[in-house]
N, C-alpha and C. Protein backbone atom coordinates (compact mmCIF):
# COMPACT_ATOMS: atom_id res chain seq x y z
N UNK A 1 -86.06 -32.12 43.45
CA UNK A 1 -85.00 -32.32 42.47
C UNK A 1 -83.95 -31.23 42.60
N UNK A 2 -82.37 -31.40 42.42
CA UNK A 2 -81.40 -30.92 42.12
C UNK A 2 -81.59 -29.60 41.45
N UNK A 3 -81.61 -28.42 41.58
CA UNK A 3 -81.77 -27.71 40.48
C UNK A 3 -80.35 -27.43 39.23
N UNK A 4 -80.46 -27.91 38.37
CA UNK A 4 -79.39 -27.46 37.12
C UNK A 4 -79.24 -26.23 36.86
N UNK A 5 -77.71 -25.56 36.91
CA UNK A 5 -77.21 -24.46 36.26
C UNK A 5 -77.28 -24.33 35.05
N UNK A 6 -77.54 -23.57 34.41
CA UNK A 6 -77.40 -22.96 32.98
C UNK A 6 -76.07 -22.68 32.57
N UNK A 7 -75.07 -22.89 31.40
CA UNK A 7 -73.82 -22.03 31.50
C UNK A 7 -74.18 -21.66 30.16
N UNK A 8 -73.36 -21.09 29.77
CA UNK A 8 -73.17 -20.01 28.31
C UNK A 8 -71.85 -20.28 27.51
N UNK A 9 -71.89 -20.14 26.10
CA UNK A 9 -71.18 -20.39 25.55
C UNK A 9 -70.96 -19.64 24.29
N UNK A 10 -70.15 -18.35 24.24
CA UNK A 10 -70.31 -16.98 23.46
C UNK A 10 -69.08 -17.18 22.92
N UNK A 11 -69.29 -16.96 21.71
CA UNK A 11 -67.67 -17.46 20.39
C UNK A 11 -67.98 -15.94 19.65
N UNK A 12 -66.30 -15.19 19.42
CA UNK A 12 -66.39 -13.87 19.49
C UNK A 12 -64.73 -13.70 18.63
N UNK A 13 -65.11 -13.59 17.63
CA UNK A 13 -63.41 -13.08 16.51
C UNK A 13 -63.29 -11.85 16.28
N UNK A 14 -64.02 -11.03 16.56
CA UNK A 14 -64.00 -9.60 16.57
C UNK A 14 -62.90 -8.71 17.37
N UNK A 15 -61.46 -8.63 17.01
CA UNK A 15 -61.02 -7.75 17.94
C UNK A 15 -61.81 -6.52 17.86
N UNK A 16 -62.64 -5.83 17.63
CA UNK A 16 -63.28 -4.69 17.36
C UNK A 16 -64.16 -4.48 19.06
N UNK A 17 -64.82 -6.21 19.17
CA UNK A 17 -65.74 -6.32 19.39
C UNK A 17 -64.89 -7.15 21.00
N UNK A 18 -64.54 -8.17 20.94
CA UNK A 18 -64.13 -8.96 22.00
C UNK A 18 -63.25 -8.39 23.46
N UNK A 19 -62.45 -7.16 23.41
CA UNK A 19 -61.90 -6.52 24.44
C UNK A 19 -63.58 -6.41 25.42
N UNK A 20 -64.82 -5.81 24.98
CA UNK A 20 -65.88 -5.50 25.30
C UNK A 20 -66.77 -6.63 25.94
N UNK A 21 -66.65 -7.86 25.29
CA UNK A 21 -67.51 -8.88 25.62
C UNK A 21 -66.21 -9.42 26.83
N UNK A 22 -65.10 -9.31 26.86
CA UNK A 22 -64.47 -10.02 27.52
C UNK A 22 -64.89 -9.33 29.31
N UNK A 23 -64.72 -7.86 29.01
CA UNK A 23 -64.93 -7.01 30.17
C UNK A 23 -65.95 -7.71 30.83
N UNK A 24 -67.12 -7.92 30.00
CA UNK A 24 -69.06 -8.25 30.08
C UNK A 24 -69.01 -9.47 30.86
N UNK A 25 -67.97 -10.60 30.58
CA UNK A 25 -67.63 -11.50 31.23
C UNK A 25 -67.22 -11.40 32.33
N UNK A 26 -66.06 -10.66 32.44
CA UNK A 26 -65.66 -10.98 34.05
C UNK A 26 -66.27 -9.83 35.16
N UNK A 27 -67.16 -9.02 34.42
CA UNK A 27 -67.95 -8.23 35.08
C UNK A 27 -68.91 -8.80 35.70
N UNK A 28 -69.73 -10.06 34.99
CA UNK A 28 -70.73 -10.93 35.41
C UNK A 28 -71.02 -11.10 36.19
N UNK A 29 -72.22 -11.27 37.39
CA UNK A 29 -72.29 -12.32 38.41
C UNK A 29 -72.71 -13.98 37.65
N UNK A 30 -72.30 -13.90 36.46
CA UNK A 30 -72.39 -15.44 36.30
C UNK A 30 -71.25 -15.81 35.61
N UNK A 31 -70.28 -14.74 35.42
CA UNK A 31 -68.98 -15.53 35.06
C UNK A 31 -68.46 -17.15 35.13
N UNK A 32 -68.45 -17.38 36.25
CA UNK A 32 -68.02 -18.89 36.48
C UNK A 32 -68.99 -19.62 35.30
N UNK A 33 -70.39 -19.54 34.87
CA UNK A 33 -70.71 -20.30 34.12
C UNK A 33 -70.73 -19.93 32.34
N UNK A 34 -69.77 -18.82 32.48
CA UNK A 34 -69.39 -18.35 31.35
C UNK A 34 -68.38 -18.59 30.40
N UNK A 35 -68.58 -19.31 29.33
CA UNK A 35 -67.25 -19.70 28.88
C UNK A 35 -66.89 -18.32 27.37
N UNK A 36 -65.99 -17.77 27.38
CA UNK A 36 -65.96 -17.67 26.03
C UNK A 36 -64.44 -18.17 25.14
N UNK A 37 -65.22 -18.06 23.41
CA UNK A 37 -64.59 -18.69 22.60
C UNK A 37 -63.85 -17.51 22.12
N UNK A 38 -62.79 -16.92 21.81
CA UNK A 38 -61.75 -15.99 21.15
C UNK A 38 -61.95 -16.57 19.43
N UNK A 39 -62.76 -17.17 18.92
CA UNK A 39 -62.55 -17.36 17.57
C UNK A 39 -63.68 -17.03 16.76
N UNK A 40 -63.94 -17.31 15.57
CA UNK A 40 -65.08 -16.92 14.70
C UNK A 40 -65.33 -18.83 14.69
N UNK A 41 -67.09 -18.78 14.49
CA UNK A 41 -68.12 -20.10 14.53
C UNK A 41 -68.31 -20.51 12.54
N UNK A 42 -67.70 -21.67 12.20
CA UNK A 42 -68.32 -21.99 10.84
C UNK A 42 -68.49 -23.52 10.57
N UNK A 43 -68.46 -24.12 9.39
CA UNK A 43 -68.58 -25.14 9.04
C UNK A 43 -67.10 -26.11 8.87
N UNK A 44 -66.05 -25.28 9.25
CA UNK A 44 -64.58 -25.53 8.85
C UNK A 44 -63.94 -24.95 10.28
N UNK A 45 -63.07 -25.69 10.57
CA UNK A 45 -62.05 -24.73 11.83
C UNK A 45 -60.40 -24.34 11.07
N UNK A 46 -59.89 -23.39 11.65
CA UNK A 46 -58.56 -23.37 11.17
C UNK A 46 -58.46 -21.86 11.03
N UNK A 47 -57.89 -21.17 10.16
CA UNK A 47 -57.33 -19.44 10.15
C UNK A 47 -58.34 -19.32 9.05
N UNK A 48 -59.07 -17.88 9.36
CA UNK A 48 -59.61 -17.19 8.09
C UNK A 48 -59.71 -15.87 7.73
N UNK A 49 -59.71 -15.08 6.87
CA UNK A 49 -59.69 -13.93 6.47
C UNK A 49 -60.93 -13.08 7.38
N UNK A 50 -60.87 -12.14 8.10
CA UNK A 50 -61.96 -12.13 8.91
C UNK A 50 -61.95 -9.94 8.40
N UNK A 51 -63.12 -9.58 8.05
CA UNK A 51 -62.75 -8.11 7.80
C UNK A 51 -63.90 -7.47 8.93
N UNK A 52 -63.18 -6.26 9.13
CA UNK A 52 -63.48 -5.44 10.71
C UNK A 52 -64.11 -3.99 9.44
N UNK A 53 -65.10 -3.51 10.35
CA UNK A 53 -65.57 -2.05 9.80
C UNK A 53 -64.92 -1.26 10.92
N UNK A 54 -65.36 0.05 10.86
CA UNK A 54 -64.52 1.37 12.59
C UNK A 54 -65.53 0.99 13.01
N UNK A 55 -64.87 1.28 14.05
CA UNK A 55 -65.48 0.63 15.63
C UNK A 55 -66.80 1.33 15.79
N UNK A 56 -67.19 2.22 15.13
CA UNK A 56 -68.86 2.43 15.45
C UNK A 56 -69.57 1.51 14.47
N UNK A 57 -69.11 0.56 13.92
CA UNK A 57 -70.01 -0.02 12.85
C UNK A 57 -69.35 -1.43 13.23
N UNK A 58 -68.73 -2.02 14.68
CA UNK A 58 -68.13 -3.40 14.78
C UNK A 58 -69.32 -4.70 14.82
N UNK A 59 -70.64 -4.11 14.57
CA UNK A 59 -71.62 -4.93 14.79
C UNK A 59 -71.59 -5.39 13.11
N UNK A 60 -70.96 -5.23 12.07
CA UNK A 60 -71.15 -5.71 10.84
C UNK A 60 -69.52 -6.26 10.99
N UNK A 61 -68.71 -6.27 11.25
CA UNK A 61 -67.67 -7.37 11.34
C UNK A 61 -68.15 -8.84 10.93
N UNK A 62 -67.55 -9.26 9.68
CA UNK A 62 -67.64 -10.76 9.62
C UNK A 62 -66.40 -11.17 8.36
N UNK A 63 -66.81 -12.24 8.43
CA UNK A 63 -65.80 -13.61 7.61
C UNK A 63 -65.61 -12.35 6.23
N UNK A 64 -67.16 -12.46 5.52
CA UNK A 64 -67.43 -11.72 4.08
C UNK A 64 -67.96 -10.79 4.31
N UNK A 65 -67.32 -9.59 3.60
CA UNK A 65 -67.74 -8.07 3.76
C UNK A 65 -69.20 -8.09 3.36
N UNK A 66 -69.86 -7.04 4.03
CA UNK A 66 -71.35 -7.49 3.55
C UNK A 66 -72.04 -6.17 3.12
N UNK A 67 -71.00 -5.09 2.93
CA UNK A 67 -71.23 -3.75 2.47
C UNK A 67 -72.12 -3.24 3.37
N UNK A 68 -72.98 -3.51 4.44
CA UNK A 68 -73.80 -2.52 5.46
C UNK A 68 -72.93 -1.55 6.26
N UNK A 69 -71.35 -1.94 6.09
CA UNK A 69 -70.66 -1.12 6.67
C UNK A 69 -69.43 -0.93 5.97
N UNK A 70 -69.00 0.44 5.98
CA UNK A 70 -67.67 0.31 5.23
C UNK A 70 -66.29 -0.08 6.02
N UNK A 71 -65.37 -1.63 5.25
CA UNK A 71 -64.66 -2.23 5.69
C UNK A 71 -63.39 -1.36 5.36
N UNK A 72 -62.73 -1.32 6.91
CA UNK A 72 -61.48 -0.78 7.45
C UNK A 72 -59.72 -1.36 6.93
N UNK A 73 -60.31 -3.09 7.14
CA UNK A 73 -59.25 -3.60 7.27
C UNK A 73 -59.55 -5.13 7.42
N UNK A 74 -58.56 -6.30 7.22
CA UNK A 74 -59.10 -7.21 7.02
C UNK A 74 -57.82 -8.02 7.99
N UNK A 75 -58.16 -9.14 8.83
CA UNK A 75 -56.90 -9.14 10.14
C UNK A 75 -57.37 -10.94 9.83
N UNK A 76 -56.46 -11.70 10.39
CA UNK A 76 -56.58 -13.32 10.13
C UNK A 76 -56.86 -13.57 11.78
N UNK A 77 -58.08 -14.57 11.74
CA UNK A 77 -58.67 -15.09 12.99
C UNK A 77 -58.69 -16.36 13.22
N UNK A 78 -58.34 -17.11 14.05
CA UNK A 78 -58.86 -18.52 14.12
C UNK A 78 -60.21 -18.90 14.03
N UNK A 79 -60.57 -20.03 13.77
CA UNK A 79 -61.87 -20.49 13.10
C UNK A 79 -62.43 -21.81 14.04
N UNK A 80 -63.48 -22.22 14.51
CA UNK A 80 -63.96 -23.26 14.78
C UNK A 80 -65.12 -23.70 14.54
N UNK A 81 -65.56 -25.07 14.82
CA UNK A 81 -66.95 -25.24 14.71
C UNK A 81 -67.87 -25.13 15.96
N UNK A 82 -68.88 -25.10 16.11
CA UNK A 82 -69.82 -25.77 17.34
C UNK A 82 -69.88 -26.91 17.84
N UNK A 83 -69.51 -27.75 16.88
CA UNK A 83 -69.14 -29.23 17.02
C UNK A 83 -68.08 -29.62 17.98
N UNK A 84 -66.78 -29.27 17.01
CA UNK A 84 -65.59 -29.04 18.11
C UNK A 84 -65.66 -28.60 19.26
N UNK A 85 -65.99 -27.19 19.73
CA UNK A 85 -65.84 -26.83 20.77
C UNK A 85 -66.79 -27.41 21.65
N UNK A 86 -67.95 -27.93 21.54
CA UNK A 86 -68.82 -28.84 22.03
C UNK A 86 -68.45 -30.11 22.51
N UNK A 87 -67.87 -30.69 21.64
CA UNK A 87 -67.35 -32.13 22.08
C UNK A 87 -66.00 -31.62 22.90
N UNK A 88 -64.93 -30.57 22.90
CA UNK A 88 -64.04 -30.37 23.50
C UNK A 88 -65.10 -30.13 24.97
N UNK A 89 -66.33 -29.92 25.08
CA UNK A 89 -66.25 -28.85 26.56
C UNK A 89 -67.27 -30.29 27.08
N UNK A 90 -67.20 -31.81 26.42
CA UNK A 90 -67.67 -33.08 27.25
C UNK A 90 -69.29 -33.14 26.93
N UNK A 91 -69.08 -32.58 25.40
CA UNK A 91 -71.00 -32.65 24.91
C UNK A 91 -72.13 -32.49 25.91
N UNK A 92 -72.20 -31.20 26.51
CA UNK A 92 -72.88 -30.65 27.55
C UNK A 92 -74.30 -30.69 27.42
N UNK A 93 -75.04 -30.18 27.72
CA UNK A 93 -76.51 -30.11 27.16
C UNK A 93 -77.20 -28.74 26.79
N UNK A 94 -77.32 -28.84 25.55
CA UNK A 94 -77.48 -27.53 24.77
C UNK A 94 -79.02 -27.64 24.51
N UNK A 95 -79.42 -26.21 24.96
CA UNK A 95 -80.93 -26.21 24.88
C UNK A 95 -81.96 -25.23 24.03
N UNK A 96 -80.37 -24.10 24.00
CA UNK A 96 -80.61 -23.05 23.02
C UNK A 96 -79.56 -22.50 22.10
N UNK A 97 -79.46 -22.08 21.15
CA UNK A 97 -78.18 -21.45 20.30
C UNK A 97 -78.77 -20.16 19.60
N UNK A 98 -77.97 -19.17 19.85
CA UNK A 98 -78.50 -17.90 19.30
C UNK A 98 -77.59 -17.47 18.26
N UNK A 99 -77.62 -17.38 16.74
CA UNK A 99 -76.38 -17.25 16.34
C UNK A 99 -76.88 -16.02 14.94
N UNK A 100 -75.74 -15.36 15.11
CA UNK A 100 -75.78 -13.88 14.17
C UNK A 100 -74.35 -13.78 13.71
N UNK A 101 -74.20 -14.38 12.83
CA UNK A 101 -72.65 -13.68 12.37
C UNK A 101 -72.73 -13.38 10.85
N UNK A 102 -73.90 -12.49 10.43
CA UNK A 102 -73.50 -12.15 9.39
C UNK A 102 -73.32 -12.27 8.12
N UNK A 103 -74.43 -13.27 7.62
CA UNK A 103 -74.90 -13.87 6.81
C UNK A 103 -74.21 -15.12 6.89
N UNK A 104 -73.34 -15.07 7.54
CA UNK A 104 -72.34 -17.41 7.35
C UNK A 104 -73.35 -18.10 8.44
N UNK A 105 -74.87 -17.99 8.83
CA UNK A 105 -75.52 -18.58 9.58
C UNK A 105 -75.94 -19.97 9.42
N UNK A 106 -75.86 -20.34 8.05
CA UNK A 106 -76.28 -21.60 7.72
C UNK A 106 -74.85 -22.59 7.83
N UNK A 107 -73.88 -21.48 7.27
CA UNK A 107 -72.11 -22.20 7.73
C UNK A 107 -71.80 -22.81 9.08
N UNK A 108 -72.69 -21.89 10.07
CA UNK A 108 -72.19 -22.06 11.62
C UNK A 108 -73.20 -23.13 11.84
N UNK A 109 -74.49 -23.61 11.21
CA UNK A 109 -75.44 -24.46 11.37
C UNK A 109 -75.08 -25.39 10.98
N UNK A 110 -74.11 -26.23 9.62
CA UNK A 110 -74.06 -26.99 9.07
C UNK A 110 -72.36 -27.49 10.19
N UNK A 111 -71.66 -26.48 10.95
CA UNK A 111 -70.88 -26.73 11.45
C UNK A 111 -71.13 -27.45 12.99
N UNK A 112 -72.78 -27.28 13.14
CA UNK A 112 -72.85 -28.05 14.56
C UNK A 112 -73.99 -29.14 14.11
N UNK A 113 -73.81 -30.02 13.32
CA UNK A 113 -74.97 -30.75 12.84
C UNK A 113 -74.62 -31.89 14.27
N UNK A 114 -73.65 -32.80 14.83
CA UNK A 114 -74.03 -33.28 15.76
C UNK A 114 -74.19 -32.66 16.78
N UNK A 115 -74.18 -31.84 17.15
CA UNK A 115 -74.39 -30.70 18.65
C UNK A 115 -76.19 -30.53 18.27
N UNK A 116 -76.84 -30.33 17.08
CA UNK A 116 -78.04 -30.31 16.72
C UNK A 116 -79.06 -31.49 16.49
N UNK A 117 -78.42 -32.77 15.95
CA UNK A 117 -79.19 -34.00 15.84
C UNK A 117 -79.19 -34.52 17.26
N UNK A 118 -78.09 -34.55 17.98
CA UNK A 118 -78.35 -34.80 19.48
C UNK A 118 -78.64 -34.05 20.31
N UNK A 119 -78.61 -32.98 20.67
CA UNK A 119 -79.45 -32.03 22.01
C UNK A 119 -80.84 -31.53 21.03
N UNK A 120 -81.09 -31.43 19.94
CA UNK A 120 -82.18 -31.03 19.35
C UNK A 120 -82.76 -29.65 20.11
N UNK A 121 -81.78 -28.72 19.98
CA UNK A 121 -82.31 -27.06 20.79
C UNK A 121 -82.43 -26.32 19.86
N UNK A 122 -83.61 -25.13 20.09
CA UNK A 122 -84.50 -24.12 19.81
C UNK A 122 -83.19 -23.11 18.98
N UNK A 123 -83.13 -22.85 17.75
CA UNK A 123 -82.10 -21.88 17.40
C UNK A 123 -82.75 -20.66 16.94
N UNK A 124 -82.25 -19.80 17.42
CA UNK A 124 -82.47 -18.16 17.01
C UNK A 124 -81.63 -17.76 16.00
N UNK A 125 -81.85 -17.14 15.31
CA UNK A 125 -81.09 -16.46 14.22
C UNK A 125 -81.25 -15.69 13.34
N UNK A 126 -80.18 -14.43 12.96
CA UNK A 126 -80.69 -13.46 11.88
C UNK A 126 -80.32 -14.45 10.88
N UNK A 127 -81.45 -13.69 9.84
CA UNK A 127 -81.38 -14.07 8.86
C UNK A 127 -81.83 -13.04 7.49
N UNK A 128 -80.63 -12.16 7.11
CA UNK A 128 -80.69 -10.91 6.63
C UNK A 128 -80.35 -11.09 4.87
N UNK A 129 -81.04 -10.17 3.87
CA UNK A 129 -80.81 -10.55 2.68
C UNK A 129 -79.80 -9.72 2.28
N UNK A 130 -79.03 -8.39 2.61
CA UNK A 130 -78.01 -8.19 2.27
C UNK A 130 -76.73 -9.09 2.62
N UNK A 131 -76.64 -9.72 3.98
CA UNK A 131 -75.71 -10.54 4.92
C UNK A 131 -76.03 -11.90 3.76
N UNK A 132 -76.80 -12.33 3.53
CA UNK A 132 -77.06 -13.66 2.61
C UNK A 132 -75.94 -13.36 1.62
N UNK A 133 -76.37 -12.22 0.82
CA UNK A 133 -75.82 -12.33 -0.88
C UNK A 133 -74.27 -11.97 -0.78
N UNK A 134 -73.09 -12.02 0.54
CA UNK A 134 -72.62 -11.57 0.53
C UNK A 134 -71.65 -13.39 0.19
N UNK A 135 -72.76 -14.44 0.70
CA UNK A 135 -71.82 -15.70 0.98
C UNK A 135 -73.00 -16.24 -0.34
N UNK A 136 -73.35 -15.59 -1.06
CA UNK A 136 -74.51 -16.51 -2.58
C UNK A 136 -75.58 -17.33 -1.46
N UNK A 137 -76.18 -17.10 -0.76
CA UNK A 137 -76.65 -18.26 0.16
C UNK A 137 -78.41 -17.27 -0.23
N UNK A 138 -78.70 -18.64 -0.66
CA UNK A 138 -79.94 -18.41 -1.06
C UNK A 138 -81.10 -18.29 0.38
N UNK A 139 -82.25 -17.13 0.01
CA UNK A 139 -82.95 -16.86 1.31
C UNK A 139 -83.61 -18.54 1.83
N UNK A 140 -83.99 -19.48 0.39
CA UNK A 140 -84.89 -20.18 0.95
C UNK A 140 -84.46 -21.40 1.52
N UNK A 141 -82.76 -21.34 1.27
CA UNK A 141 -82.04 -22.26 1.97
C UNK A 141 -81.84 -22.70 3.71
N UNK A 142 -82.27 -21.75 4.24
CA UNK A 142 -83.28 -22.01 5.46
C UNK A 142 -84.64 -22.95 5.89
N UNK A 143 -84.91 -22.41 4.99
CA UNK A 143 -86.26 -23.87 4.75
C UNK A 143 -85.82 -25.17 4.59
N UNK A 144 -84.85 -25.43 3.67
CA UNK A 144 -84.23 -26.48 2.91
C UNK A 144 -84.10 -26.97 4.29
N UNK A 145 -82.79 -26.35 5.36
CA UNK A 145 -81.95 -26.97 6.07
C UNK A 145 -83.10 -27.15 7.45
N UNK A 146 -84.03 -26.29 7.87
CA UNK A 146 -85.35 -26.90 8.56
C UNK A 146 -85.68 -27.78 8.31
N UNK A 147 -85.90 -28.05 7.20
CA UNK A 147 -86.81 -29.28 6.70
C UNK A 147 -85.85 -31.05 6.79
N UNK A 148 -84.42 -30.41 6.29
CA UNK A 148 -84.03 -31.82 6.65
C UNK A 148 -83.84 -31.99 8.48
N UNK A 149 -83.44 -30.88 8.76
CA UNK A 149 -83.03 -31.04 10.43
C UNK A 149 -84.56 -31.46 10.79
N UNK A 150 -85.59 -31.39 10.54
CA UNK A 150 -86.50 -31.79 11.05
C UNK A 150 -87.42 -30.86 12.35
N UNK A 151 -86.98 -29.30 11.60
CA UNK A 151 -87.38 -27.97 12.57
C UNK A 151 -88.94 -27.32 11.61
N UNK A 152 -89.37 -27.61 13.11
CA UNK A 152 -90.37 -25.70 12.12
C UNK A 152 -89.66 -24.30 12.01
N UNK A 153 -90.05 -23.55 11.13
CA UNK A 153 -89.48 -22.69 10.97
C UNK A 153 -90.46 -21.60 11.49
N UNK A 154 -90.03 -20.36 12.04
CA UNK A 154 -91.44 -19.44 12.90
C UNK A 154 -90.35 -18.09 12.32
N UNK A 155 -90.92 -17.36 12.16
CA UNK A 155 -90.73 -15.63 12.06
C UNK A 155 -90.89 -14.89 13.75
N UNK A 156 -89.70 -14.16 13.59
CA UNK A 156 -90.13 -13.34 15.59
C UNK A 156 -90.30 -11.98 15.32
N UNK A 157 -90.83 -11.44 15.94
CA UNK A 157 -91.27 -11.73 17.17
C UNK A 157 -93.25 -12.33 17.24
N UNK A 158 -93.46 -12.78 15.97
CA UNK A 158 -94.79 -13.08 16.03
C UNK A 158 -94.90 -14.48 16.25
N UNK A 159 -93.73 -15.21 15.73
CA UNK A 159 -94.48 -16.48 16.30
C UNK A 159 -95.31 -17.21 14.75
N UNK A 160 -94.63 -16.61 13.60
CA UNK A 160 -96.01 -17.13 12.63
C UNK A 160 -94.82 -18.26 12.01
N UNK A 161 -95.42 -19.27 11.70
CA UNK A 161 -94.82 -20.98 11.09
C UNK A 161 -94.63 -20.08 9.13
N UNK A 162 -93.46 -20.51 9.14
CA UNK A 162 -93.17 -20.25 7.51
C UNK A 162 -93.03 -21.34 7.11
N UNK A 163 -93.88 -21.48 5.77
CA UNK A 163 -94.28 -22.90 4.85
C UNK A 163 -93.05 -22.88 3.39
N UNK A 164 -92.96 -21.61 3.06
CA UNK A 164 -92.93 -22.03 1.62
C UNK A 164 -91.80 -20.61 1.67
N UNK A 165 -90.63 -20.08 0.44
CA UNK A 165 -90.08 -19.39 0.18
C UNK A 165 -90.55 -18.08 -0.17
N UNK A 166 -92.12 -17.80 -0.40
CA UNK A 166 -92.38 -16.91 -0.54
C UNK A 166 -93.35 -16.03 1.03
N UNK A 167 -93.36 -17.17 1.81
CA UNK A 167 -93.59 -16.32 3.46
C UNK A 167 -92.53 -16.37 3.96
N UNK A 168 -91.40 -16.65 3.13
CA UNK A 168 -90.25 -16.36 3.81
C UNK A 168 -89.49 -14.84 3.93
N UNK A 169 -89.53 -14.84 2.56
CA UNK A 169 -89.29 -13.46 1.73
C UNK A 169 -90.53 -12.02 2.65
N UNK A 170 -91.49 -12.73 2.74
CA UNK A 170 -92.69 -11.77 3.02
C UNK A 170 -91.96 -11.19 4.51
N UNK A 171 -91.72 -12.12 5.38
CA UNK A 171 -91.44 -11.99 6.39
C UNK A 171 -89.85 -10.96 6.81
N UNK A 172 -89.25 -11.41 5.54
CA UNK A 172 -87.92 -10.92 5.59
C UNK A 172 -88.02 -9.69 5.84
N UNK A 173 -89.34 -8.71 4.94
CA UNK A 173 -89.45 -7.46 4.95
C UNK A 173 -89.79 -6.75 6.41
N UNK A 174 -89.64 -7.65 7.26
CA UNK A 174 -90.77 -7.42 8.37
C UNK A 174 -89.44 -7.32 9.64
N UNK A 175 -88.77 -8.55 9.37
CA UNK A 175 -87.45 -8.44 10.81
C UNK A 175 -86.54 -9.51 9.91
N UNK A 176 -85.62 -9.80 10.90
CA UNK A 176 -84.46 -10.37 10.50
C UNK A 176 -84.32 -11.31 11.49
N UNK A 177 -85.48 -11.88 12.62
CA UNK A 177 -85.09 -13.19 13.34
C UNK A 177 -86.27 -13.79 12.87
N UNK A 178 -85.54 -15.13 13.04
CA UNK A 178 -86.17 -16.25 12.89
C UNK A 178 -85.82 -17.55 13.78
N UNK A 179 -86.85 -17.98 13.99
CA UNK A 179 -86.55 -19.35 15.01
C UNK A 179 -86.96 -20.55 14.86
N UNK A 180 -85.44 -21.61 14.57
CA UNK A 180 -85.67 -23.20 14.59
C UNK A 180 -86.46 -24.21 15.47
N UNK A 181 -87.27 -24.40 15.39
CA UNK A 181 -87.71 -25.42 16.61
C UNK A 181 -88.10 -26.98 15.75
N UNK A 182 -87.53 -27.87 17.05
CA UNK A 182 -87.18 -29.17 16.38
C UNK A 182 -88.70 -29.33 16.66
N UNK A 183 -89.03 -30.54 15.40
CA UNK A 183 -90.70 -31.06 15.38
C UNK A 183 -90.92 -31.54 16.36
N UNK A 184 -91.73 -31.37 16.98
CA UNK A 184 -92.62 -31.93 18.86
C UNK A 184 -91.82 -31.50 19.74
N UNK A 185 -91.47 -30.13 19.50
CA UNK A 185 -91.24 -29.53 21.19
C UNK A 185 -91.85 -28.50 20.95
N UNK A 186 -92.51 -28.01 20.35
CA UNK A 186 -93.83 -27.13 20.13
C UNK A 186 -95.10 -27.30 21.23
């Protein structure tokens, strides 16, 4: 059989942050299968208020200040979904999605619901309780959106299946990833 390339697909609104990932790119030996996105990932596309911390703290950059870092300044970014840029790049085949922006994780989830009901791939994601309360997004609303997508929900790096809102919470104390997997690819 043919062997299939892998490509990548890294969405990045951070001027703080993006001069750096851009370098990372064309530094690559896998550039060519590298695409990146210049915008911030949500449930809505279009311009949004996007606030930056100093550049030793550009890893807390997001949409909503989330107080882990003290915010500098607040600059307007373009906005897209996963959806969009998905169906723009000929609905490719998506096998994994790793997504951290900062508590809007369930925003950027609810923004690729067909990129998710059809490739049905493994999602990684923080999932932090200061970054939560910054967008009201309740911890156990993860479960909720597992349960309709039709994912188990697992805690990392152990690997343990979360049932209920209170091994959710348990777990919270423990790390901040967690991983979607659609029912029967386990």
């Amino acid at each position: 059989l043919p062997r299939r390339s892998s490509a990548l697909i890294s969405f990045e609104p951070s001027p703080n942050v993006l001069p750096y990932l851009q370098r990372t790119v064309k530094e690559s030996a896998y550039r060519e299968r590298w695409t990146l996105v210049p915008k911030a990932v949500s449930v809505q596309s279009g311009k949004v208020t996007f606030t930056l911390s100093d550049q030793t703290n550009s890893v807390y950059d997001s949409i909503r200040p989330t107080n882990r870092a003290a915010s500098v300044k607040q600059v307007e970014v373009e906005m897209t979904t996963v959806d969009e840029t998905w169906r723009a790049l000929g609905s490719p085949s998506v096998s994994v999605i790793k997504c951290d922006v900062e508590g809007a994780e369930l925003d950027v989830l609810r923004g690729a619901l067909e990129c998710l009901r059809t490739e049905r791939p493994t999602i990684l994601l923080e999932w932090n309780a200061t970054n939560l309360a910054a967008y009201g997004c309740a911890h156990g609303s993860l479960l909720d959106f597992a349960r309709e997508e039709k994912c188990k929900l697992f805690s990392v790096p152990r690997l343990v299946e979360l049932h209920s809102v209170q091994e959710l919470d348990l777990h919270m104390m423990l790390t901040e990833s967690f991983l979607l997997v659609p029912a029967g690819s386990d």
